[in-house]
N, C-alpha and C. Protein backbone atom coordinates (compact mmCIF):
# COMPACT_ATOMS: atom_id res chain seq x y z
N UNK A 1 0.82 -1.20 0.00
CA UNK A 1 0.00 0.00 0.00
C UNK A 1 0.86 1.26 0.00
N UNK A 2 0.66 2.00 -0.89
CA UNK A 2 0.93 3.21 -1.14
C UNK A 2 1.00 3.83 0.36
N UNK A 3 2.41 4.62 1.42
CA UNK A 3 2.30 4.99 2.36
C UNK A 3 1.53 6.15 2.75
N UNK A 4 0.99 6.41 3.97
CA UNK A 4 0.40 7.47 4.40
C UNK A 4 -0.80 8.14 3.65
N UNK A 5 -1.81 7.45 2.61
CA UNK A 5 -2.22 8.18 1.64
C UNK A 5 -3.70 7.29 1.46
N UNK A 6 -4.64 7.86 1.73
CA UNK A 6 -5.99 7.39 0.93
C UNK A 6 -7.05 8.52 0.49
N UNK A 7 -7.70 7.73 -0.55
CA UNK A 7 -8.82 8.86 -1.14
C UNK A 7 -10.29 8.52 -0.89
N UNK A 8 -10.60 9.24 -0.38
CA UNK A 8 -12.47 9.16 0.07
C UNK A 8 -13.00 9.50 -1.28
N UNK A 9 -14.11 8.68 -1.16
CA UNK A 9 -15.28 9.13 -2.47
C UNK A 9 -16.39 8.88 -1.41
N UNK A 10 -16.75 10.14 -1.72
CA UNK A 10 -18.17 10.55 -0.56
C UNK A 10 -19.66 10.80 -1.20
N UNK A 11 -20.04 9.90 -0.79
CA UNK A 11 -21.67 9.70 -1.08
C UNK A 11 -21.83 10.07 -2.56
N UNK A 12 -21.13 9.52 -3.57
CA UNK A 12 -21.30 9.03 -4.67
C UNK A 12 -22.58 7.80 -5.14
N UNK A 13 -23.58 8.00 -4.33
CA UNK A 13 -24.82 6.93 -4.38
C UNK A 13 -26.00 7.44 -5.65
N UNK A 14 -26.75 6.40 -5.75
CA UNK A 14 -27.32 6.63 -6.70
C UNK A 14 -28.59 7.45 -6.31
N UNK A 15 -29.09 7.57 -4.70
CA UNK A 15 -29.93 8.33 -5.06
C UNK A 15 -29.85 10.21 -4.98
N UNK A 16 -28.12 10.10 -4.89
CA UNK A 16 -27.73 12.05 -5.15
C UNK A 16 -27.59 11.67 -6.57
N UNK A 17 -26.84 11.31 -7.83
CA UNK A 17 -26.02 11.26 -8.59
C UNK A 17 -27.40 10.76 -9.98
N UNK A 18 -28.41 9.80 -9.39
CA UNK A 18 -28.87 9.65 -10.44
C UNK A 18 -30.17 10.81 -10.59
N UNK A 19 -30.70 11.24 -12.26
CA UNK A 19 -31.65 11.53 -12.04
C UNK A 19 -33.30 11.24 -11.67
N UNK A 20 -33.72 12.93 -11.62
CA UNK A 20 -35.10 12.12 -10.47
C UNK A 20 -34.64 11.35 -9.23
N UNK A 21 -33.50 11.45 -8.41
CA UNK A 21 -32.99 10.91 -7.27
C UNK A 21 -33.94 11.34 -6.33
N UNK A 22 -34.15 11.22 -4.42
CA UNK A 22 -34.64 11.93 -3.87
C UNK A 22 -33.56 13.11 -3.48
N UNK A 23 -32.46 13.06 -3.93
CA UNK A 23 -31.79 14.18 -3.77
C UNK A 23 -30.49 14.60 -4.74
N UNK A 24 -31.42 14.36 -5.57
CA UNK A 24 -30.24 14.47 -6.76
C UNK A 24 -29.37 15.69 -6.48
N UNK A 25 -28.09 15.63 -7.22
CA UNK A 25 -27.24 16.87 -7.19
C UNK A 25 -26.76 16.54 -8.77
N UNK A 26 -26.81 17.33 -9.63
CA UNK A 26 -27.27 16.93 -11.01
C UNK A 26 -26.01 17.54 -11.90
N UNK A 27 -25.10 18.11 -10.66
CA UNK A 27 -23.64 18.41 -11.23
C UNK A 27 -23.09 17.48 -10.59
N UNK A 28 -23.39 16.59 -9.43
CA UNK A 28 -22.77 15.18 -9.66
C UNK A 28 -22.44 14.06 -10.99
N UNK A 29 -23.15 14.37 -12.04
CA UNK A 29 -23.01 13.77 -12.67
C UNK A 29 -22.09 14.02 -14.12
N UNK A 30 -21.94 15.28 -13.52
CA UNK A 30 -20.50 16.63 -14.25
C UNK A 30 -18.91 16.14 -13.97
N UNK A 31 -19.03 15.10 -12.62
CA UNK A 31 -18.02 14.88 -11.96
C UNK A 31 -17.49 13.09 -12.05
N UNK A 32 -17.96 12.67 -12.64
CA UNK A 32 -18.28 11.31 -12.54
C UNK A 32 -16.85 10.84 -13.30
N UNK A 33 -16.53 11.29 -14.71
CA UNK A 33 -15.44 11.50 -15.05
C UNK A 33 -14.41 11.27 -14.30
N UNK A 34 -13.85 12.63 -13.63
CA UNK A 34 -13.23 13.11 -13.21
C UNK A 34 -12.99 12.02 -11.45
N UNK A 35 -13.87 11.50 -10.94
CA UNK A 35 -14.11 11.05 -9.90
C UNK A 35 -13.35 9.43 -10.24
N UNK A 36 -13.94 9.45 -11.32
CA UNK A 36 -13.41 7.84 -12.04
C UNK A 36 -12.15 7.67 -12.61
N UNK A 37 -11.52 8.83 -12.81
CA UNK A 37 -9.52 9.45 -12.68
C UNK A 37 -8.81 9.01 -11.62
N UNK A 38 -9.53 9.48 -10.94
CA UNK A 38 -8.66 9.76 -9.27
C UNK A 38 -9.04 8.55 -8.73
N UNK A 39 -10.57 7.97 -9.02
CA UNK A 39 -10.19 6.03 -8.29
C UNK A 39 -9.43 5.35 -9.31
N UNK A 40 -8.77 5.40 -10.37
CA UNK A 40 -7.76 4.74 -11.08
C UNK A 40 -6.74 5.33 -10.99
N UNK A 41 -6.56 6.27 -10.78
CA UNK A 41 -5.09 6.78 -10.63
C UNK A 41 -4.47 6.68 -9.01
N UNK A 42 -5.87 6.37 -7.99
CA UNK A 42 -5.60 6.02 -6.75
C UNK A 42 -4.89 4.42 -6.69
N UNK A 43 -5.73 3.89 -7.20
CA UNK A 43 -5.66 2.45 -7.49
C UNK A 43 -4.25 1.71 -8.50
N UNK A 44 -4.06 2.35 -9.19
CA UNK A 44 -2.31 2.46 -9.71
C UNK A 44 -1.32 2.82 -8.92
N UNK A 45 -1.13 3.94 -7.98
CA UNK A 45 -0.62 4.06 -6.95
C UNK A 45 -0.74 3.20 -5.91
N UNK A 46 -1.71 2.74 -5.68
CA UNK A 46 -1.91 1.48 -4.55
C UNK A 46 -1.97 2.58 -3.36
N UNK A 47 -2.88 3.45 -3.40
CA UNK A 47 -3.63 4.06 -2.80
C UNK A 47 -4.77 3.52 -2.46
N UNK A 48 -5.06 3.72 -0.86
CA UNK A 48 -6.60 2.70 -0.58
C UNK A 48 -8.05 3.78 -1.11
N UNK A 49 -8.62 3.18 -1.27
CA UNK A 49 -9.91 3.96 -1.80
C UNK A 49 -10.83 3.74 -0.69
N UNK A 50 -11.70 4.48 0.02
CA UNK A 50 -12.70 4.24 0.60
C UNK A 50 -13.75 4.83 0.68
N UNK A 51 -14.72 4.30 0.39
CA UNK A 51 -16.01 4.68 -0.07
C UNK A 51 -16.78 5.28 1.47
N UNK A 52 -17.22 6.44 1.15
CA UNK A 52 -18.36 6.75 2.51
C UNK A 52 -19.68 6.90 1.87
N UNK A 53 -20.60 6.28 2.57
CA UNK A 53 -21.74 5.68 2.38
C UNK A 53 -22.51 6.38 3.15
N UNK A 54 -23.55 7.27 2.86
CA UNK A 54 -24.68 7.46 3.70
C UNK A 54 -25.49 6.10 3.88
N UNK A 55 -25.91 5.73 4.85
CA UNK A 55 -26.54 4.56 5.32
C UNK A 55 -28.26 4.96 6.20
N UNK A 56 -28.77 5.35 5.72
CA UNK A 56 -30.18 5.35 6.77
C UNK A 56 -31.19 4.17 6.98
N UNK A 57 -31.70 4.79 8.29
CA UNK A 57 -32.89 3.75 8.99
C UNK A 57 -34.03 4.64 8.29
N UNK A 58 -35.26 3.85 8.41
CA UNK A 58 -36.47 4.22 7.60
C UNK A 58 -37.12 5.25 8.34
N UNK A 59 -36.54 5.42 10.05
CA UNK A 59 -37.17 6.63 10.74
C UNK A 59 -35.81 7.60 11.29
N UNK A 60 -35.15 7.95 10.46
CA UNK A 60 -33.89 8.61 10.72
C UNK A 60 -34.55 9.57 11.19
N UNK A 61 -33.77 10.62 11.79
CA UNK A 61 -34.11 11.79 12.34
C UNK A 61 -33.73 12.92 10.94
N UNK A 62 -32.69 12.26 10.05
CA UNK A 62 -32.51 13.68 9.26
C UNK A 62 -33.45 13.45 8.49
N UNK A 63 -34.66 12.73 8.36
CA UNK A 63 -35.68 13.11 7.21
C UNK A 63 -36.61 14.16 7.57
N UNK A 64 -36.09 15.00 8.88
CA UNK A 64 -37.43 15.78 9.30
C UNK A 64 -36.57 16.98 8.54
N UNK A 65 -35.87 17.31 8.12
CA UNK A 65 -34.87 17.81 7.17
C UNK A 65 -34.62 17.95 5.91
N UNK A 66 -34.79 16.58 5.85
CA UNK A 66 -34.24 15.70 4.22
C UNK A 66 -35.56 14.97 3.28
N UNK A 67 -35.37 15.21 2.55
CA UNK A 67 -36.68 14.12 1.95
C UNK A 67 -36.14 12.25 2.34
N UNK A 68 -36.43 11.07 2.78
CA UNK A 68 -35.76 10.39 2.42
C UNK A 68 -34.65 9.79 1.76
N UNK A 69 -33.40 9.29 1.81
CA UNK A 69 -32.75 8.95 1.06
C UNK A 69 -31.65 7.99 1.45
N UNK A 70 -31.08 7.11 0.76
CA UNK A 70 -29.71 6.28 1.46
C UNK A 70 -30.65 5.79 2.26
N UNK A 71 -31.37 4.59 2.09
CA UNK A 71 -32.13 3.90 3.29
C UNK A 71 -31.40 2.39 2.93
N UNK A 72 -30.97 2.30 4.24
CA UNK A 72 -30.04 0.90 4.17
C UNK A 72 -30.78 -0.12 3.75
N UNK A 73 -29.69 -0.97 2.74
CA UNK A 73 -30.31 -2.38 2.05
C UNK A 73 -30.90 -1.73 1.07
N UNK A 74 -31.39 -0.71 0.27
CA UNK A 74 -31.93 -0.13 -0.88
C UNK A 74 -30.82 -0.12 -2.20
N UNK A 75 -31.66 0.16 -3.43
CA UNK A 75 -30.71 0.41 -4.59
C UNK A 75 -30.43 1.71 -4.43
N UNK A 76 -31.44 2.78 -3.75
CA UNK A 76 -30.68 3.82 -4.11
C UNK A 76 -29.42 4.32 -3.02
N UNK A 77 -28.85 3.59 -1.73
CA UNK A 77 -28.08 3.29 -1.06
C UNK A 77 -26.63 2.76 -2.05
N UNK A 78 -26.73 2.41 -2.57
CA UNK A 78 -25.73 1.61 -3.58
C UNK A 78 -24.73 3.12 -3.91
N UNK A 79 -23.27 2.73 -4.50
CA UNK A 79 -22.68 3.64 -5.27
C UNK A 79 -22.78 3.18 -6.88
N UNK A 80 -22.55 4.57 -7.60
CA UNK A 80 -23.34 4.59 -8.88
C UNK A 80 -22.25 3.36 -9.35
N UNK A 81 -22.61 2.82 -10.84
CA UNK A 81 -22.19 1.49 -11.18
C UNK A 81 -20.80 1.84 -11.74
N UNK A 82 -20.82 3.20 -12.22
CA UNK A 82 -19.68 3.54 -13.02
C UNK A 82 -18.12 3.61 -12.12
N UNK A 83 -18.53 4.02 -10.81
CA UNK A 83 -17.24 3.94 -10.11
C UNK A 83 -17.31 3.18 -8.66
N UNK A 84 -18.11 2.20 -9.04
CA UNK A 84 -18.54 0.61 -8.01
C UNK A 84 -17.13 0.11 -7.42
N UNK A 85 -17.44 0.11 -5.89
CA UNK A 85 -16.03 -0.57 -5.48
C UNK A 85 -15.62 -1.74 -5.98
N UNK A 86 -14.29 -2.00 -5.58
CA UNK A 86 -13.89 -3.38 -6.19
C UNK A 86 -13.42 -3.88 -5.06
N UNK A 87 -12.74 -5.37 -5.22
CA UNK A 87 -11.91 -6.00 -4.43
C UNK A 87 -10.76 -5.11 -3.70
N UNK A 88 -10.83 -5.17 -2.35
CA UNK A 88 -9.65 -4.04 -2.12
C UNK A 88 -10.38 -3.27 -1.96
N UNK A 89 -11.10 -2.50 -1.87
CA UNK A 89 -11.17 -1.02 -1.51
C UNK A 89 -12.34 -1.30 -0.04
N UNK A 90 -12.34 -0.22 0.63
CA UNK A 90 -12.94 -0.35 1.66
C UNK A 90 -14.60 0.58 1.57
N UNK A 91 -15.47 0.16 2.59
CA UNK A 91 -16.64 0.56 2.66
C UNK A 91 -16.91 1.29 4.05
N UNK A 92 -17.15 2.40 4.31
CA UNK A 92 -17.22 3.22 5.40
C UNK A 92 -18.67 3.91 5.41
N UNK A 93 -19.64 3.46 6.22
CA UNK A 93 -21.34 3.72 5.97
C UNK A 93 -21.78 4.83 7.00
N UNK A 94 -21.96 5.92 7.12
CA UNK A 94 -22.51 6.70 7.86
C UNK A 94 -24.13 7.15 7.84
N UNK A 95 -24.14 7.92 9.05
CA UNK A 95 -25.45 8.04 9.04
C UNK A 95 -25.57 10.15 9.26
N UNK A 96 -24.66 10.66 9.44
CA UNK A 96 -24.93 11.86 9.62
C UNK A 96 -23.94 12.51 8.76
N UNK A 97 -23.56 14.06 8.66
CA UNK A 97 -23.03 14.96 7.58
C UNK A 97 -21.59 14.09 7.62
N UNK A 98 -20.88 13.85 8.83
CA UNK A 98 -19.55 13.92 8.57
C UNK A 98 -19.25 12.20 9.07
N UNK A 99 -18.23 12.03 7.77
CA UNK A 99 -17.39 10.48 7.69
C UNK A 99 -16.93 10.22 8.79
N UNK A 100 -16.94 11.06 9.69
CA UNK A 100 -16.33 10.55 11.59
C UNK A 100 -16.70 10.08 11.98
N UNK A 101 -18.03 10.83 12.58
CA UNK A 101 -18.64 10.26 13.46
C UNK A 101 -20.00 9.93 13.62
N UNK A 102 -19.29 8.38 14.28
CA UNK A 102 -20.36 7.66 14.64
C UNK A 102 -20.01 6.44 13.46
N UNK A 103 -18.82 6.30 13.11
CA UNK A 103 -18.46 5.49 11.58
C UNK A 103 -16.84 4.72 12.49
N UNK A 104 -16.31 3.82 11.82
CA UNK A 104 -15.01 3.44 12.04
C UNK A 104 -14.24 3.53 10.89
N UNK A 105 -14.09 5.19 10.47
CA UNK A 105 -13.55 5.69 9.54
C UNK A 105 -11.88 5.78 10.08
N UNK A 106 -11.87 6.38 11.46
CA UNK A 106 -11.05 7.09 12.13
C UNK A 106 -10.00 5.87 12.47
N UNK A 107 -10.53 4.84 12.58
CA UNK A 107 -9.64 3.28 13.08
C UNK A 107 -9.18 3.06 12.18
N UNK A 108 -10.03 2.68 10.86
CA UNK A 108 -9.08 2.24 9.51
C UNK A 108 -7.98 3.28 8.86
N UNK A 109 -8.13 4.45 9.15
CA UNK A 109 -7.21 5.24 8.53
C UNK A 109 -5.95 5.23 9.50
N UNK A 110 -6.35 5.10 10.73
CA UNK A 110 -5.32 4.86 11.48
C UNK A 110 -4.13 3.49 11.90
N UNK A 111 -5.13 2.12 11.02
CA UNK A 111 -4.71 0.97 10.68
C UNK A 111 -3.92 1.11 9.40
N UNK A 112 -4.44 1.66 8.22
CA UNK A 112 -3.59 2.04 7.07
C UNK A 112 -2.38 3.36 7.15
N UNK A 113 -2.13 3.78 8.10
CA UNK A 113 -1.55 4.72 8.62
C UNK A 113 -1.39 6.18 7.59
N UNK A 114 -2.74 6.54 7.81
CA UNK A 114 -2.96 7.50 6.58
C UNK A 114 -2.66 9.06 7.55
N UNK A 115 -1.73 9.94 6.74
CA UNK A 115 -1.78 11.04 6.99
C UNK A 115 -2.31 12.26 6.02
N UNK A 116 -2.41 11.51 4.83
CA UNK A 116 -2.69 12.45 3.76
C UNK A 116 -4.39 12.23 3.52
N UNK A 117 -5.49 12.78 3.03
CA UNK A 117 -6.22 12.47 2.75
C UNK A 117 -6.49 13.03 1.63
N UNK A 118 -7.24 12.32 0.48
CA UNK A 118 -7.90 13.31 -0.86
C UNK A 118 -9.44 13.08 -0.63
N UNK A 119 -9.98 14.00 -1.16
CA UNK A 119 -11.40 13.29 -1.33
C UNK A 119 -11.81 14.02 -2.29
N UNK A 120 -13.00 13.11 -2.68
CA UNK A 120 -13.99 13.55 -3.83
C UNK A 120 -15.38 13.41 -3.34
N UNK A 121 -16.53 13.57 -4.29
CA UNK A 121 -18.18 13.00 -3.90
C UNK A 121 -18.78 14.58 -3.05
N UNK A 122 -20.08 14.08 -2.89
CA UNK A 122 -20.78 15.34 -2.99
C UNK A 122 -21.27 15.23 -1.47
N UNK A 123 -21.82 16.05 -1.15
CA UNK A 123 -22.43 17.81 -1.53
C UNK A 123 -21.12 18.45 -0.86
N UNK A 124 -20.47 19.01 -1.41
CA UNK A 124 -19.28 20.11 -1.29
C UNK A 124 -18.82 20.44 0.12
N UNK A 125 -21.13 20.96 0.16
CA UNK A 125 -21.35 21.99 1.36
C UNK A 125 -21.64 21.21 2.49
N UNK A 126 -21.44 19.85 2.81
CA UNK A 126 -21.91 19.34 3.44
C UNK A 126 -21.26 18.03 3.84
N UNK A 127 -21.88 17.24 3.39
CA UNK A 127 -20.73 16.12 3.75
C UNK A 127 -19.21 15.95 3.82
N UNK A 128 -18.96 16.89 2.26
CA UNK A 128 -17.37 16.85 1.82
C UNK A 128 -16.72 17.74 2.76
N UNK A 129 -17.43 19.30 3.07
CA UNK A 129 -17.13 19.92 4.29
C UNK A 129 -16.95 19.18 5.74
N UNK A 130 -17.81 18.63 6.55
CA UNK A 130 -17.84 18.19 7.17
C UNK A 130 -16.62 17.41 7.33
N UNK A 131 -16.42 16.92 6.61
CA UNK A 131 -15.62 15.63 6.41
C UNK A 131 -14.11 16.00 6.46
N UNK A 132 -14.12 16.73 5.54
CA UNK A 132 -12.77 17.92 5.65
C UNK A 132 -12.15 18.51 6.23
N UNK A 133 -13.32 19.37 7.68
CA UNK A 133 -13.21 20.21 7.99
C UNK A 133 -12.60 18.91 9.31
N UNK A 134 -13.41 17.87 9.69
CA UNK A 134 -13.00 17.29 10.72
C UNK A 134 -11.68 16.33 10.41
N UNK A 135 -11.26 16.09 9.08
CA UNK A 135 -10.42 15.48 9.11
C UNK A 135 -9.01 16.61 9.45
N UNK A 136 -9.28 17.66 9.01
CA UNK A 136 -8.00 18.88 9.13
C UNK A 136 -8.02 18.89 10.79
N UNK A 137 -8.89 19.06 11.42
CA UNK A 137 -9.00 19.30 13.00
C UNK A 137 -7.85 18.42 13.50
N UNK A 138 -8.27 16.99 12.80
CA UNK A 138 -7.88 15.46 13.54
C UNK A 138 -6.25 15.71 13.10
N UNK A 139 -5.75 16.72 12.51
CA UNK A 139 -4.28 16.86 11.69
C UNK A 139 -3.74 15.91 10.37
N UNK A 140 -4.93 15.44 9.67
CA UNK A 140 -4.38 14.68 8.70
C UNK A 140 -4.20 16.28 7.47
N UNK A 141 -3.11 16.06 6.94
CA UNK A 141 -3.35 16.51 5.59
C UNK A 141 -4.25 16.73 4.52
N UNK A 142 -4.87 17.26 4.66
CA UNK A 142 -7.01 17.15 4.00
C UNK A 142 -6.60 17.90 2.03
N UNK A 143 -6.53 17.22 1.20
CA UNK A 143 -6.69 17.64 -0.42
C UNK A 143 -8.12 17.46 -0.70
N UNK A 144 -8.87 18.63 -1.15
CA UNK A 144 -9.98 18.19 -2.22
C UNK A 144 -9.97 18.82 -3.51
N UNK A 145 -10.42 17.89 -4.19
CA UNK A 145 -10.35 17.60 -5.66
C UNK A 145 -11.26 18.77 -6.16
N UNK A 146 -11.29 20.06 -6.55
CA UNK A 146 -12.59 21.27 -6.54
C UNK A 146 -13.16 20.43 -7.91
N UNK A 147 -12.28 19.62 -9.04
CA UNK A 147 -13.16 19.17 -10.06
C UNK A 147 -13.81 17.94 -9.81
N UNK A 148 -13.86 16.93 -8.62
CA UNK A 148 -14.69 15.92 -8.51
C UNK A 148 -15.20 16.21 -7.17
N UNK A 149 -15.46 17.38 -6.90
CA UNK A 149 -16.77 17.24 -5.65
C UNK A 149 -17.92 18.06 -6.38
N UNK A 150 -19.43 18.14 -6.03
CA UNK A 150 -20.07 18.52 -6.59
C UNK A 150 -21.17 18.83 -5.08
N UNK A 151 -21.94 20.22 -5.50
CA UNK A 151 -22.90 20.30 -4.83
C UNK A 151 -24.54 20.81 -5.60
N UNK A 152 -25.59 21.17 -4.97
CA UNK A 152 -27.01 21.26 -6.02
C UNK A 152 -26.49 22.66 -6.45
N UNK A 153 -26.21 23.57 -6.09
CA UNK A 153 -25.74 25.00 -6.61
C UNK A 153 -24.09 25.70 -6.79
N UNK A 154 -23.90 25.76 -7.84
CA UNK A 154 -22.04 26.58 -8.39
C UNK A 154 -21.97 27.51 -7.07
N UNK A 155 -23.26 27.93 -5.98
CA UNK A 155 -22.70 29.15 -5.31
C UNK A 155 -22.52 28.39 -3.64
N UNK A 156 -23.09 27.09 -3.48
CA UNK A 156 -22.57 26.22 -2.79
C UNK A 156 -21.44 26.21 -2.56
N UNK A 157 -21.27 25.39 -4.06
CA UNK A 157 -19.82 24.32 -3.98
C UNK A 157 -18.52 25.64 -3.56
N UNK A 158 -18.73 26.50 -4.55
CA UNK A 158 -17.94 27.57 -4.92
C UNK A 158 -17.70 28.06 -2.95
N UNK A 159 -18.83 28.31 -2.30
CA UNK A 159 -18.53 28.69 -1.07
C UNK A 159 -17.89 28.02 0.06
N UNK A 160 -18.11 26.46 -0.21
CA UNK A 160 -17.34 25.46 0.83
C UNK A 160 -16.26 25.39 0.42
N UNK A 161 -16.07 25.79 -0.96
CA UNK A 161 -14.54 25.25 -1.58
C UNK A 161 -14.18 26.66 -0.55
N UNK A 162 -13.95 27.54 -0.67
CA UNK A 162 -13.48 28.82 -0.29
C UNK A 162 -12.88 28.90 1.09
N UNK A 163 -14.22 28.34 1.92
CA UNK A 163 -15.01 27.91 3.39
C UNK A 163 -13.28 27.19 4.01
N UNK A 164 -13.37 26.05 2.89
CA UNK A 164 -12.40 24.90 3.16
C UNK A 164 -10.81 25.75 3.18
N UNK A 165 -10.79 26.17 2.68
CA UNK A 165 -9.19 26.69 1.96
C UNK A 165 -8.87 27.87 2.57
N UNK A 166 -9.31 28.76 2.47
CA UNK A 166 -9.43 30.08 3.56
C UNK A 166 -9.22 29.74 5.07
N UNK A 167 -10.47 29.28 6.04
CA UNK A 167 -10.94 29.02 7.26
C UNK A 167 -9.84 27.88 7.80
N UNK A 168 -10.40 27.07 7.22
CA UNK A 168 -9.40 25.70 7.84
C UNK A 168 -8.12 25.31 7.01
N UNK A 169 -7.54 26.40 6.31
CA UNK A 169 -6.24 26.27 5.06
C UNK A 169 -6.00 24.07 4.63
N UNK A 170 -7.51 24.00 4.07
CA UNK A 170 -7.47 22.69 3.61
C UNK A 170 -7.16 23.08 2.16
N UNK A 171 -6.12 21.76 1.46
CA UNK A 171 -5.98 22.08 0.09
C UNK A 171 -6.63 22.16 -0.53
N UNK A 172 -7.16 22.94 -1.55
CA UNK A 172 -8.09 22.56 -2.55
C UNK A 172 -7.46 23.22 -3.99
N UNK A 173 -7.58 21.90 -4.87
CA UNK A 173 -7.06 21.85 -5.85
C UNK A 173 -7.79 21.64 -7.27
């Protein structure tokens, strides 16, 4: 394994990414490309890939919020087919904004002895933030990809990217 180094792909599921989703983000699918680079160019490096998964129960609390979505054991829970994990790569399932907590994100990266992190996957403003913002706290090295994250609005994405790089001097590239 490639030392110190893995790349998150964040909630790349089918029901943000595809259309008519319950929460589509419809410049997710602007990114898909670009998302499908960086898990092969991760994966040539022998870089670990790990997938974060929104995972919900059928009476979550964020649907008083959210329309439904990511309801565990569902298709639209799944990641889209085009950049489907493989053998080797890992699965990390959450249930709230950020890949921390409440997940055993924090153990495996610390088993693969990751200091660097990249990530990709959506919503910019939200999960990828979250995610970012707590992985920079935790002192890993935090890169995001500004061409494979995606959020529902350019004035979103455009603001977490900023949010990220400014506030918490996370890379963004």
């Amino acid at each position: 394994m490639s030392e110190n180094k893995a790349l998150l792909v964040i909630d790349m599921l089918k029901d943000f990414v595809e259309e008519k989703s319950p929460l589509e983000v419809p410049f997710a699918r602007e990114i898909i490309p670009n998302v499908k680079d960086k898990i092969s160019l991760a994966r040539a490096k022998d870089i670990p890939v790990i997938y974060v998964c929104d995972s919900h129960r059928k009476d979550d609390r964020e649907f008083v919020d959210w329309p439904p979505h990511a309801l565990e054991g569902t298709p639209g829970a799944k990641v889209i087919d085009e950049i489907a994990p493989q053998e080797g790569d890992f699965i990390v399932r959450k249930r709230r904004y950020s890949a921390f907590f409440g997940t055993d994100l924090e153990i495996l990266l610390e088993e693969l002895k990751v200091k660097t992190i990249f990530i990709t996957g959506v919503f910019t403003n939200i999960c990828v933030f979250f995610t970012a913002v707590e992985a920079a706290v935790r002192e890993y090295e935090v890169i995001v990809y500004s061409d494979s994250v995606a959020s529902i609005s350019k004035e979103d994405h455009h603001f977490a990217l900023d949010q990220m790089e400014r506030i918490f001097k996370i890379k963004v590239i």
